[in-house]
PDB file of N, CA and C in Angstrom:
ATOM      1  N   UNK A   1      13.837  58.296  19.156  1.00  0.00           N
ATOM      2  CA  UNK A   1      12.467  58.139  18.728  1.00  0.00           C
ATOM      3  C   UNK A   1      11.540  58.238  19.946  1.00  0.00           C
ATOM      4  N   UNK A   2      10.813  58.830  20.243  1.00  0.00           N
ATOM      5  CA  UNK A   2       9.427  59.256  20.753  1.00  0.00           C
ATOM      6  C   UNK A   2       8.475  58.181  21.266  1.00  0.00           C
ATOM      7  N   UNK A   3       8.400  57.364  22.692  1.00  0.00           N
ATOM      8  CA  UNK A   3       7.602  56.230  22.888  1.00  0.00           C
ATOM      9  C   UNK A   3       6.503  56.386  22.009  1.00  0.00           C
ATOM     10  N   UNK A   4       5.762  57.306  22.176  1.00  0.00           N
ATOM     11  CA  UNK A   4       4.276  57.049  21.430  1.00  0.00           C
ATOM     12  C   UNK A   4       4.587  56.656  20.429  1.00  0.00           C
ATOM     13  N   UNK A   5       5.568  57.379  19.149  1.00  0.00           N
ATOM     14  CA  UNK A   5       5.998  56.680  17.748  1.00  0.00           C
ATOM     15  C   UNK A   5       6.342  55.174  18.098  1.00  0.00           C
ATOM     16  N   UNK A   6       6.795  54.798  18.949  1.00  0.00           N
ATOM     17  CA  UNK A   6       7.080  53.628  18.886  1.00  0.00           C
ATOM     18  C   UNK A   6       6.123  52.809  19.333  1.00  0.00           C
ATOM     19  N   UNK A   7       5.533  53.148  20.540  1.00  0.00           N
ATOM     20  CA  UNK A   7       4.263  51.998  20.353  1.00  0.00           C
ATOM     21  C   UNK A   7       2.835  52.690  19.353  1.00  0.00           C
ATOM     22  N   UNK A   8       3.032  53.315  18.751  1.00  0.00           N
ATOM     23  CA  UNK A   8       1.918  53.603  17.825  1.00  0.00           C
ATOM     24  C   UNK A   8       2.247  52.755  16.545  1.00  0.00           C
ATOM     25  N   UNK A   9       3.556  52.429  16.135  1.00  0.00           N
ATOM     26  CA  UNK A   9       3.825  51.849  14.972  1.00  0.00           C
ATOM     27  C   UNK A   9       3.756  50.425  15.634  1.00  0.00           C
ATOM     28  N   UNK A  10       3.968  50.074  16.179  1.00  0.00           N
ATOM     29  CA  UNK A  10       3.836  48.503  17.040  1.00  0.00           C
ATOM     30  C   UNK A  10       2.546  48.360  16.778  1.00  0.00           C
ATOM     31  N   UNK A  11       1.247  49.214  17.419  1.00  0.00           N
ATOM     32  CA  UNK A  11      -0.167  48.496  16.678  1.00  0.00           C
ATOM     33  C   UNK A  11      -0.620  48.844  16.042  1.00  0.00           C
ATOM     34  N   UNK A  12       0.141  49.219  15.077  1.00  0.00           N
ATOM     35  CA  UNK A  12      -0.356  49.475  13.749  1.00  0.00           C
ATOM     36  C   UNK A  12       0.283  48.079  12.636  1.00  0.00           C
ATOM     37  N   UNK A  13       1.589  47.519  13.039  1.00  0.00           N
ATOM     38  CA  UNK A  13       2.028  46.775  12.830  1.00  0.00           C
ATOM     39  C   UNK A  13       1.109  45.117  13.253  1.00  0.00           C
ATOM     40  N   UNK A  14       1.076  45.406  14.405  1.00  0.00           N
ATOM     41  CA  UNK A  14       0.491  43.939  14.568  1.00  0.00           C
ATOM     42  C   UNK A  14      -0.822  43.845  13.803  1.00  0.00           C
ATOM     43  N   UNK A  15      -1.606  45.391  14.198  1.00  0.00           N
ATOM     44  CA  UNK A  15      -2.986  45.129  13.178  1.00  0.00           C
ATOM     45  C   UNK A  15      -2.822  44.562  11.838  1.00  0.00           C
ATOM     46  N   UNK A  16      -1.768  45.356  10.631  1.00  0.00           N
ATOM     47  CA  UNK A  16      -1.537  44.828   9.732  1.00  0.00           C
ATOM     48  C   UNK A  16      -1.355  44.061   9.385  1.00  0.00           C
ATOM     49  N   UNK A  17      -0.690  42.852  10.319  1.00  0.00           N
ATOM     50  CA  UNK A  17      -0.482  41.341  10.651  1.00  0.00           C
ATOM     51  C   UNK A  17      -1.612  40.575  11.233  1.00  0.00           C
ATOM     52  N   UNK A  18      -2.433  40.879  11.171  1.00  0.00           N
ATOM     53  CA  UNK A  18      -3.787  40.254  11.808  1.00  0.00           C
ATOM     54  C   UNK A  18      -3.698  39.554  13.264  1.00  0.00           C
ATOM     55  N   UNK A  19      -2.890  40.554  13.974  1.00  0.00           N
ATOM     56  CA  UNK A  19      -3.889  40.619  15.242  1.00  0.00           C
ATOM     57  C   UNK A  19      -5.021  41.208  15.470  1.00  0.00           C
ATOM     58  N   UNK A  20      -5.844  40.482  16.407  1.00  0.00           N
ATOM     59  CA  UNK A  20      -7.046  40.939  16.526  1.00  0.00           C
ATOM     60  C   UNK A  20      -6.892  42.036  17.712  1.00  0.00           C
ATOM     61  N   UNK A  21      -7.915  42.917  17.253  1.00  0.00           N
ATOM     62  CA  UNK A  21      -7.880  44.136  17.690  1.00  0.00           C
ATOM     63  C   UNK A  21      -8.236  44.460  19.518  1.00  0.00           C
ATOM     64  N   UNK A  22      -8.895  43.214  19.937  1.00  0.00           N
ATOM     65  CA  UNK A  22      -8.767  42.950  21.586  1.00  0.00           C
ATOM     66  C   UNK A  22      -7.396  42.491  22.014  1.00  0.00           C
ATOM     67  N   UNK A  23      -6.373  42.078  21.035  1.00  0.00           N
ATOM     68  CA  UNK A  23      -5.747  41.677  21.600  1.00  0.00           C
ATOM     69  C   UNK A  23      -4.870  42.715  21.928  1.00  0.00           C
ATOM     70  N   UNK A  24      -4.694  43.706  20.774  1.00  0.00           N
ATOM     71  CA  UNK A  24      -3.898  44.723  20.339  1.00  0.00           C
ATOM     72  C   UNK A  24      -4.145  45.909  21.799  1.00  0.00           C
ATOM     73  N   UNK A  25      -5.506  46.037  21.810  1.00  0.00           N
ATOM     74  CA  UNK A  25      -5.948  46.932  23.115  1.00  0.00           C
ATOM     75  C   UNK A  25      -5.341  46.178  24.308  1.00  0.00           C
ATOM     76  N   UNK A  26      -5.197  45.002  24.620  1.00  0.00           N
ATOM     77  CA  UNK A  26      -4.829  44.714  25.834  1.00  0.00           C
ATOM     78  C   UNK A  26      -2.935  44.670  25.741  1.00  0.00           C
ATOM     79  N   UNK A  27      -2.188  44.272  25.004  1.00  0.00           N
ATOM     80  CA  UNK A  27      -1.132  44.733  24.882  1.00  0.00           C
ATOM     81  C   UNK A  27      -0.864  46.354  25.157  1.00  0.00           C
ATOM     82  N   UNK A  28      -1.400  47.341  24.993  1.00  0.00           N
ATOM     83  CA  UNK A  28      -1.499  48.428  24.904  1.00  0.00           C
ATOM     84  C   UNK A  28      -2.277  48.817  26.090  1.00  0.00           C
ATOM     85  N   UNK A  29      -2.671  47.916  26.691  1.00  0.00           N
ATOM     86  CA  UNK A  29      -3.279  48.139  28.288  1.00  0.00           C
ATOM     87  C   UNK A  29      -4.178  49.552  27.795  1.00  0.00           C
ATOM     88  N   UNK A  30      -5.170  49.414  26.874  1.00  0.00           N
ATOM     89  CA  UNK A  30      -6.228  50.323  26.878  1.00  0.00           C
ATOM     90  C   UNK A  30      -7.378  50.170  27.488  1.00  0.00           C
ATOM     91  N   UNK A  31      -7.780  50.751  28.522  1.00  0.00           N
ATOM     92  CA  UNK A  31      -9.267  50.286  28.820  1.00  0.00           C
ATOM     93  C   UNK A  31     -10.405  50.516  28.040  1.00  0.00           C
ATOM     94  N   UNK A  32     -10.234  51.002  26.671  1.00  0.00           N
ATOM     95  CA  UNK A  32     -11.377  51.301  25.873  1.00  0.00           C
ATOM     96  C   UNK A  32     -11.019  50.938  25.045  1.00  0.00           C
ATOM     97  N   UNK A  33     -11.609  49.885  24.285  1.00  0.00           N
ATOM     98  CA  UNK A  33     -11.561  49.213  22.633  1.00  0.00           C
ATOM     99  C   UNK A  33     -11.808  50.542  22.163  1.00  0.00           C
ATOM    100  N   UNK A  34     -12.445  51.107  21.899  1.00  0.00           N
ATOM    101  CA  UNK A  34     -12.114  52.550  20.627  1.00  0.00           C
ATOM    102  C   UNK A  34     -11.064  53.111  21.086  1.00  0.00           C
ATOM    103  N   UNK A  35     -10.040  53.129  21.600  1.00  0.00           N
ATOM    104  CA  UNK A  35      -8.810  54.263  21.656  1.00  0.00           C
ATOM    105  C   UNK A  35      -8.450  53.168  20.739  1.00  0.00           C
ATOM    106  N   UNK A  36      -8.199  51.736  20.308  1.00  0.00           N
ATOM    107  CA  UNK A  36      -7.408  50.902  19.871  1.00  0.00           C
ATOM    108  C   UNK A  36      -8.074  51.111  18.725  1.00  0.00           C
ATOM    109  N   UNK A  37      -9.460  51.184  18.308  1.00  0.00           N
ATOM    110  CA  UNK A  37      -9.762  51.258  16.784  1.00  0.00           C
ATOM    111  C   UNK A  37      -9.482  52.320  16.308  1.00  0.00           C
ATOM    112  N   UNK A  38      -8.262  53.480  16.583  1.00  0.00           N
ATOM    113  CA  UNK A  38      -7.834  54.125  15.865  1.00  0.00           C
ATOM    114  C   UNK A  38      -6.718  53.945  14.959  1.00  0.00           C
ATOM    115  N   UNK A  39      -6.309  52.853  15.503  1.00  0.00           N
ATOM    116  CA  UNK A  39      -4.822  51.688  15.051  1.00  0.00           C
ATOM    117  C   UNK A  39      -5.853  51.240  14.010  1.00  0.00           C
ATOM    118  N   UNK A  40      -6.890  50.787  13.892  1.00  0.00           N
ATOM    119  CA  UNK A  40      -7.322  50.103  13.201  1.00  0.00           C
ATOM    120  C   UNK A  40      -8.016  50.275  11.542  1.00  0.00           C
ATOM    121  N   UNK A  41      -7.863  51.585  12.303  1.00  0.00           N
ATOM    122  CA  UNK A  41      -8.661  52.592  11.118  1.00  0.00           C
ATOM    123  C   UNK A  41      -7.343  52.957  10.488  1.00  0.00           C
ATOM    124  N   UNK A  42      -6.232  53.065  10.438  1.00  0.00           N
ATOM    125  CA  UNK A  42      -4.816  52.896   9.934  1.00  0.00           C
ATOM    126  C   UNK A  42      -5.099  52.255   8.760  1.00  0.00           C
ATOM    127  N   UNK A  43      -5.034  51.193   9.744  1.00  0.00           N
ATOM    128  CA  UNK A  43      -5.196  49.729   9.175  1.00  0.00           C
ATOM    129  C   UNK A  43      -6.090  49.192   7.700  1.00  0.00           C
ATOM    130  N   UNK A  44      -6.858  50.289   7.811  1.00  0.00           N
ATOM    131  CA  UNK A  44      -8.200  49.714   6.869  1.00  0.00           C
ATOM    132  C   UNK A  44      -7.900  50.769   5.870  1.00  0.00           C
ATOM    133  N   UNK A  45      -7.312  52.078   6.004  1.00  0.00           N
ATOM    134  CA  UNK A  45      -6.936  53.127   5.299  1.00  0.00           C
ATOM    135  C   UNK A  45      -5.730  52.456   4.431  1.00  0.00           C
ATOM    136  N   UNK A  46      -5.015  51.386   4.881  1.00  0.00           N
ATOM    137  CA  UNK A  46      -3.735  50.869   4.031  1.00  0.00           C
ATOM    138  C   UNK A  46      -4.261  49.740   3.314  1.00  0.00           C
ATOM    139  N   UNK A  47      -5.051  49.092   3.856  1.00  0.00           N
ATOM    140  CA  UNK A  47      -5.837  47.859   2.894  1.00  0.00           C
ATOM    141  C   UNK A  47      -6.481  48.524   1.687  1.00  0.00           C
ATOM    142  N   UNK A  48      -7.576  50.081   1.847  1.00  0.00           N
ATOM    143  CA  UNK A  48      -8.071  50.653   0.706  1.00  0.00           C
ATOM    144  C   UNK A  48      -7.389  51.087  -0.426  1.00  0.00           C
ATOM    145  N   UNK A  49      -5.924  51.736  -0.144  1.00  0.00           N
ATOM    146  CA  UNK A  49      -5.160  52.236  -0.733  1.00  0.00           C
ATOM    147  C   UNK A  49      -4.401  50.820  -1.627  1.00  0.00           C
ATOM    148  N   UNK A  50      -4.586  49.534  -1.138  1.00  0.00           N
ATOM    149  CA  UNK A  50      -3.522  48.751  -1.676  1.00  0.00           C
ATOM    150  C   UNK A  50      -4.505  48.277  -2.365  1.00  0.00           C
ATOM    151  N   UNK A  51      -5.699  48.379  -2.080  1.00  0.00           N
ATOM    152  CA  UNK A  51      -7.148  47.782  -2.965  1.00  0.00           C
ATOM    153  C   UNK A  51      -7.220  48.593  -4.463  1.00  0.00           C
ATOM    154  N   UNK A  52      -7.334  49.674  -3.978  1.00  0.00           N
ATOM    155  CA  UNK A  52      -7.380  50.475  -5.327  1.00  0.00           C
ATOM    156  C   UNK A  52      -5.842  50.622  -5.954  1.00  0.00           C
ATOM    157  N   UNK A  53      -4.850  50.042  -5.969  1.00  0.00           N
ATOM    158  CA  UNK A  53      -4.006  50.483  -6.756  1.00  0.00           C
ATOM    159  C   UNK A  53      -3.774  48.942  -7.646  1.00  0.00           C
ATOM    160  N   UNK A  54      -5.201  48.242  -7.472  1.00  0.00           N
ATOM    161  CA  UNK A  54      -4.898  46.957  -8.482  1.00  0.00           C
ATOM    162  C   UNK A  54      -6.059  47.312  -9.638  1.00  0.00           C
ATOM    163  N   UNK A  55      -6.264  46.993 -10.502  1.00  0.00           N
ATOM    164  CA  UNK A  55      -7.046  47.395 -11.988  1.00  0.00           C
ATOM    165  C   UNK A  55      -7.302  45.590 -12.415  1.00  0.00           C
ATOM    166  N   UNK A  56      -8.409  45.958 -12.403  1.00  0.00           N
ATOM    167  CA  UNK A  56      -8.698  44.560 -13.544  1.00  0.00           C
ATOM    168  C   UNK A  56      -9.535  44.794 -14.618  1.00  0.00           C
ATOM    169  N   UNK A  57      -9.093  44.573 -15.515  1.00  0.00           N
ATOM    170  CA  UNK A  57     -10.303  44.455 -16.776  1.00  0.00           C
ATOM    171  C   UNK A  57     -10.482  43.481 -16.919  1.00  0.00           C
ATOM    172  N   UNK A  58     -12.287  43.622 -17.216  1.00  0.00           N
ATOM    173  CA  UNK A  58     -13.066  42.698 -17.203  1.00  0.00           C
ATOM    174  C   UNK A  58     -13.093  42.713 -18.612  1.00  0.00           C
ATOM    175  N   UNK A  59     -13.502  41.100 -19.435  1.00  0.00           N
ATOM    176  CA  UNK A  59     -13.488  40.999 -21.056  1.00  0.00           C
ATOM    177  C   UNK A  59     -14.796  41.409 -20.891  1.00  0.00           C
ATOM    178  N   UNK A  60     -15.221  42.265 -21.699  1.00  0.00           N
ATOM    179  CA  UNK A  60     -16.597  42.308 -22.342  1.00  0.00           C
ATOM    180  C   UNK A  60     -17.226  41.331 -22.830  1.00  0.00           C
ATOM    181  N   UNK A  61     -18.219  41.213 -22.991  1.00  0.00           N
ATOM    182  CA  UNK A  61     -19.433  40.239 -23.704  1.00  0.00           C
ATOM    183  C   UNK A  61     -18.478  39.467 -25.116  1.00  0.00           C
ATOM    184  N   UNK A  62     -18.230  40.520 -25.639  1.00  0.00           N
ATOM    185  CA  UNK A  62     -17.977  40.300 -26.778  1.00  0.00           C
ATOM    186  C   UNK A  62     -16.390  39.769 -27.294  1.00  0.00           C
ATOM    187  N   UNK A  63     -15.650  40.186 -26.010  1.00  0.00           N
ATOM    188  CA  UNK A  63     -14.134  39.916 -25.936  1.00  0.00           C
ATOM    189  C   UNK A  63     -14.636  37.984 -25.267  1.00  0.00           C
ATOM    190  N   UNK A  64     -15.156  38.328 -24.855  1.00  0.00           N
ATOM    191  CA  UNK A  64     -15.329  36.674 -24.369  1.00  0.00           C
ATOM    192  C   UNK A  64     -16.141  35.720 -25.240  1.00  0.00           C
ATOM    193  N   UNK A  65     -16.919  36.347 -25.752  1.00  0.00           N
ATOM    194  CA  UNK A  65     -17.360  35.066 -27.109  1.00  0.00           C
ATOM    195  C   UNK A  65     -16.329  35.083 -28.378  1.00  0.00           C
ATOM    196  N   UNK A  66     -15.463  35.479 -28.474  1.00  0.00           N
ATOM    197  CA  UNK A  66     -14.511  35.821 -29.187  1.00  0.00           C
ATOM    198  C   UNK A  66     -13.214  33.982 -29.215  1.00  0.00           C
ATOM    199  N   UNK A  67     -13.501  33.899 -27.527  1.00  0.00           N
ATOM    200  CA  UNK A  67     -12.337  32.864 -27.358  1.00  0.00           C
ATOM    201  C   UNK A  67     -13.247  31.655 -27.239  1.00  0.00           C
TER     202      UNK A  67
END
């Protein structure tokens, strides 16, 4: 396996685990917080995807005066 694959999945991992994202850059010895918010943007791309694959219906007006 390929260092970069491996530390690219490492902060992508910790992000997902809620490390904070200064911390993640300094593990990663980045001198620029935006090279690290690209881990992060991962990150927020897997939260959207797990967001939208939940459905709720809401009772209507009328489904709720019902009970």
């Amino acid at each position: 396996m390929p260092f970069h694959f491996i530390r690219h999945t490492f902060a992508t991992l910790q992000l997902a685990e809620g490390t904070d994202i200064y911390t993640v850059s300094k593990l990663l010895t980045h001198s620029n917080l935006a090279t690290t918010q690209v881990y992060a943007d991962v990150v927020d791309e897997l939260k959207r995807d797990a967001a939208e694959r939940i459905s709720l219906k809401m009772p209507t007006k009328a489904e709720s005066d019902q009970t």
